[in-house]
N, C-alpha and C. Protein backbone atom coordinates (compact mmCIF):
# COMPACT_ATOMS: atom_id res chain seq x y z
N UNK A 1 22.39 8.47 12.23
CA UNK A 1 21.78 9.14 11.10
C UNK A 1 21.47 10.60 11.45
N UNK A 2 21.15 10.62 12.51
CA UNK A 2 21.06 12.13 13.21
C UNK A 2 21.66 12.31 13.93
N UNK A 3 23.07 12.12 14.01
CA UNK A 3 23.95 12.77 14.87
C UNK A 3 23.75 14.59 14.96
N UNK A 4 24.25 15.03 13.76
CA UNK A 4 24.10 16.50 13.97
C UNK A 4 23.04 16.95 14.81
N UNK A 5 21.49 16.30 14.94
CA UNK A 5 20.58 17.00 16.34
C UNK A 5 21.48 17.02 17.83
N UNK A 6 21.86 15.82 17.83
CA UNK A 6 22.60 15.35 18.90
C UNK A 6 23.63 16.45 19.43
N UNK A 7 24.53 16.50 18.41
CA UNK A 7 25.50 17.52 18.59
C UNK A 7 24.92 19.09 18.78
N UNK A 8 23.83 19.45 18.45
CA UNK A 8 23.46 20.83 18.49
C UNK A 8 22.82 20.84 19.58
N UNK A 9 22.11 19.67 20.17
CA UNK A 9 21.45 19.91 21.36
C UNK A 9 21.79 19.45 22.73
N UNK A 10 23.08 18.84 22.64
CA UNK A 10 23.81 18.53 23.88
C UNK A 10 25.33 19.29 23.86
N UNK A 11 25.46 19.51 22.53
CA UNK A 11 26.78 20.27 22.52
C UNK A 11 28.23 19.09 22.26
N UNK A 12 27.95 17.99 22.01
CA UNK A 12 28.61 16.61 22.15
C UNK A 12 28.96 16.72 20.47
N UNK A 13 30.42 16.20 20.56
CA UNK A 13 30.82 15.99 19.09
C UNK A 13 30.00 15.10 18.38
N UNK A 14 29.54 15.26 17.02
CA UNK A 14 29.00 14.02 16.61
C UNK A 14 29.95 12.86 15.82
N UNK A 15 29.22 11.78 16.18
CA UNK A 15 30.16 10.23 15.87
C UNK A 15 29.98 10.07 14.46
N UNK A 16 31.01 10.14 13.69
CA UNK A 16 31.11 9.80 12.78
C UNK A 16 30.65 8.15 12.36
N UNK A 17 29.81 7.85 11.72
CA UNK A 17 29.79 6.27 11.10
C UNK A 17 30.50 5.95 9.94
N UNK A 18 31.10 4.97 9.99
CA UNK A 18 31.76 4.27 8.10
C UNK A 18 30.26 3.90 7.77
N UNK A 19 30.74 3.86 6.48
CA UNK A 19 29.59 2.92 6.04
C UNK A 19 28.98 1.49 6.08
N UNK A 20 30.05 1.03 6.97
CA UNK A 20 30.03 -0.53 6.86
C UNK A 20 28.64 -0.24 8.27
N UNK A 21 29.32 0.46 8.84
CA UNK A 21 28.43 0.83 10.41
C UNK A 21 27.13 0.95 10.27
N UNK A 22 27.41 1.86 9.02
CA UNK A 22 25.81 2.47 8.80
C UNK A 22 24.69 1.75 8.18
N UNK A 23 25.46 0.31 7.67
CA UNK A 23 24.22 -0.43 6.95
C UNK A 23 24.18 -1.52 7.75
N UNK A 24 24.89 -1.80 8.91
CA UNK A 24 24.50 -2.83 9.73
C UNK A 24 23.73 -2.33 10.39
N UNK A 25 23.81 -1.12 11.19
CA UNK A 25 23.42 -0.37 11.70
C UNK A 25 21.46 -0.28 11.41
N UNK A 26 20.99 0.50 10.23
CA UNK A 26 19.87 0.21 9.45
C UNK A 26 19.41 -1.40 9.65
N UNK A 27 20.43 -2.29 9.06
CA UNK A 27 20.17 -3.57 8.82
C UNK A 27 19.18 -4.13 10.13
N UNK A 28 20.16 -3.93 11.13
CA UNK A 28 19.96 -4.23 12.59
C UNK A 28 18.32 -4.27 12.84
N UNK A 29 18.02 -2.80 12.79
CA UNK A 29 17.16 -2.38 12.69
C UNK A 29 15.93 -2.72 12.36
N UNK A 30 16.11 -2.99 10.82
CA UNK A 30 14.91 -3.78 9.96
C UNK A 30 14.79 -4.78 10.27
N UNK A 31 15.39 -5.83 10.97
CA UNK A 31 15.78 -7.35 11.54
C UNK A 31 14.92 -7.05 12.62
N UNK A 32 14.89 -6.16 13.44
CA UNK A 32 14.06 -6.37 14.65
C UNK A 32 12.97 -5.90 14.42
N UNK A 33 12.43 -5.06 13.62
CA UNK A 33 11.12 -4.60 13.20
C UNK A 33 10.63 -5.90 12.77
N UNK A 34 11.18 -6.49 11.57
CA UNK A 34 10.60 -7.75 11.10
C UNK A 34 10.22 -8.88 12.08
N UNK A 35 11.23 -9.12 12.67
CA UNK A 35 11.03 -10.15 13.81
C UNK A 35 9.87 -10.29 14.62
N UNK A 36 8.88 -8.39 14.63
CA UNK A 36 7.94 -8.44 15.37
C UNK A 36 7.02 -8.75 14.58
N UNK A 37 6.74 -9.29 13.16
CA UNK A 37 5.63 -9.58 12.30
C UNK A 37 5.32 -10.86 12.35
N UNK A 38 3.89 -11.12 12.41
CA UNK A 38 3.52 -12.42 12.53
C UNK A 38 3.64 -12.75 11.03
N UNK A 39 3.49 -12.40 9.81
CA UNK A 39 3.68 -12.65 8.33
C UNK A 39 4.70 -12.07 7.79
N UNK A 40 5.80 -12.74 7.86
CA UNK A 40 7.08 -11.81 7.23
C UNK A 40 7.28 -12.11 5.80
N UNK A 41 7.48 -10.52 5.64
CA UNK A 41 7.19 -10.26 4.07
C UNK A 41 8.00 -10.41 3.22
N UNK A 42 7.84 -10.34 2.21
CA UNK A 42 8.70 -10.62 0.83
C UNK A 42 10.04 -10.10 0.42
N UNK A 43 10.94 -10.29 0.66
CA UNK A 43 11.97 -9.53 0.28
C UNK A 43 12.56 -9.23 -1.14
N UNK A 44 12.67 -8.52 -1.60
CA UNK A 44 13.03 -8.33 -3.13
C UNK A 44 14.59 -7.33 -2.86
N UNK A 45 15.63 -7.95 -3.88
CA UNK A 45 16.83 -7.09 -4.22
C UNK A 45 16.65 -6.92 -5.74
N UNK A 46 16.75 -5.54 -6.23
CA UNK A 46 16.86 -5.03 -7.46
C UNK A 46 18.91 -5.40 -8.01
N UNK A 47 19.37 -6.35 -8.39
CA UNK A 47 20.60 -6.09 -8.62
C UNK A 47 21.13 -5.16 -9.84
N UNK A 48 19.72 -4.13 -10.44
CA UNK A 48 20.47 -3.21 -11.13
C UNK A 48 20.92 -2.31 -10.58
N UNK A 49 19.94 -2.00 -9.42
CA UNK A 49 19.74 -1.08 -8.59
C UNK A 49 20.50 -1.12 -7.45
N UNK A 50 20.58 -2.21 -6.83
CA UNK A 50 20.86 -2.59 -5.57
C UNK A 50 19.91 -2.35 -4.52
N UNK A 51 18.89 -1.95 -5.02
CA UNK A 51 18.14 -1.66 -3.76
C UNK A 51 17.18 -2.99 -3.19
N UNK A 52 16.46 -2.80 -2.12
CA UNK A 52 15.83 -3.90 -1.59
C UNK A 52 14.26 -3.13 -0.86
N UNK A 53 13.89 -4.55 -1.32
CA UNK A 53 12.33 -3.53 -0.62
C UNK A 53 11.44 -4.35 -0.14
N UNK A 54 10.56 -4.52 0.54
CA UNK A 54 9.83 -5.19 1.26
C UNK A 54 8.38 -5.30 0.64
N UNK A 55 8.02 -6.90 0.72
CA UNK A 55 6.25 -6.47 0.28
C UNK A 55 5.50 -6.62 1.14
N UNK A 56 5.25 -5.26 1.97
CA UNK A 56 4.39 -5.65 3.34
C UNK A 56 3.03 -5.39 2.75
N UNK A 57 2.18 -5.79 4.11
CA UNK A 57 0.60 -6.36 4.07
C UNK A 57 0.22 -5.00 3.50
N UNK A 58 -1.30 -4.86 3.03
CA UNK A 58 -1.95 -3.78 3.22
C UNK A 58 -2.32 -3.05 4.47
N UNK A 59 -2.54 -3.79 5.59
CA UNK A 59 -2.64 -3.20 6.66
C UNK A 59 -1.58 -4.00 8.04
N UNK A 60 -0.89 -3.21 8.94
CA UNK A 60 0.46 -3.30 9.36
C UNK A 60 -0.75 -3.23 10.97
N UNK A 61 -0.19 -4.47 11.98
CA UNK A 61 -0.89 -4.54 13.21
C UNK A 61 -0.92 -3.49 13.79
N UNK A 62 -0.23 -2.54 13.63
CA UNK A 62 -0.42 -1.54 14.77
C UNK A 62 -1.59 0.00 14.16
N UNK A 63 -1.64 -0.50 12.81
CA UNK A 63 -2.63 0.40 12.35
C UNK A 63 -4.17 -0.08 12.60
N UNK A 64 -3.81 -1.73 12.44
CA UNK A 64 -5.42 -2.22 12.90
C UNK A 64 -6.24 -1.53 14.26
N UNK A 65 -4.94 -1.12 15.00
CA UNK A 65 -6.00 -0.40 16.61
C UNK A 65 -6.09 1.14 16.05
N UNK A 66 -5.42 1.36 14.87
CA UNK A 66 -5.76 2.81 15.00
C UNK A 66 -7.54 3.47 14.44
N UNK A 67 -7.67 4.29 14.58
CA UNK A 67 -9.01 5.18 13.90
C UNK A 67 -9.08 4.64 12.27
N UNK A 68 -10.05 4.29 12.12
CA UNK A 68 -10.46 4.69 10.85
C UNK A 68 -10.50 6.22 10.64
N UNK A 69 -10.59 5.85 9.00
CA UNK A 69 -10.41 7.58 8.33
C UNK A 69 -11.83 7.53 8.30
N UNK A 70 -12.08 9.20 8.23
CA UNK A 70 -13.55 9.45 8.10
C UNK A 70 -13.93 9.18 6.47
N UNK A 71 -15.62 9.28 6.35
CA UNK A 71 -15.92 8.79 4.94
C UNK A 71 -15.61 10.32 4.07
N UNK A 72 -15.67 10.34 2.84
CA UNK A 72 -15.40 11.28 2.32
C UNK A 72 -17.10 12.04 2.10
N UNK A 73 -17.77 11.46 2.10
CA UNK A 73 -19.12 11.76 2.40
C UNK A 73 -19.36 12.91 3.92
N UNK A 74 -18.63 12.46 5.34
CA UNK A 74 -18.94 13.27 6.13
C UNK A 74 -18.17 14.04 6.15
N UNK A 75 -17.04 13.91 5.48
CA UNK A 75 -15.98 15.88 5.18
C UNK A 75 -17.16 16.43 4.57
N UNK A 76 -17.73 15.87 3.62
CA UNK A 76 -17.66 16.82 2.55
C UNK A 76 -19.58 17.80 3.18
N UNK A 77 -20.28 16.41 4.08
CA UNK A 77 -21.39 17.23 4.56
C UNK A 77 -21.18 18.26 6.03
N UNK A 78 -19.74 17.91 6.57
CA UNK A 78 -19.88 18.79 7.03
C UNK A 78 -18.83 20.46 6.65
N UNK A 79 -18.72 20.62 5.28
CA UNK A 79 -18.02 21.70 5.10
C UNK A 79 -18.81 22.78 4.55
C-alpha cells in the first residue's frame, strides 16, 4: 500500500500489487488482528455497496491500559 515510501527511501523499485494481492493481502491482515480479540465482532457486507464493516466493542483492549481523557471541567479550569 506504501510502496512509493519504500521506493523513495531506499531507492528500490516499487512492487506492483494486482488486485487479487491486494485484498488478500488487507484480508490477511484483518484475520490476524481479529484472531487477537477475545469477542469477535460482527461482520456486516453491504451487497449494494460491497463494502464490509465490523461492529467492534466500544472500548478495544489495548485502549483499556491507555490514559483516560481529562474531564472537560479541568481544561476548561485550567485555561
Amino acid at each position: 500500500m506504501f510502496n512509493f515510501i519504500k521506493s523513495r527511501l531506499g531507492g528500490a523499485q516499487a512492487i506492483v500489487e494486482t488486485q487479487r494481492q491486494t485484498i488478500e493481502r488487507a484480508l490477511s491482515e484483518v484475520n490476524e488482528v481479529v484472531a487477537l480479540l477475545d469477542d469477535k465482532p460482527k461482520v456486516t457486507i453491504d451487497p449494494a455497496t460491497g463494502s464490509v464493516s465490523l461492529a467492534l466493542p466500544e472500548q478495544m483492549p489495548d485502549e483499556a491500559l491507555a490514559l483516560p481523557a481529562p474531564e472537560i471541567k479541568d481544561v476548561e479550569a485550567e485555561a
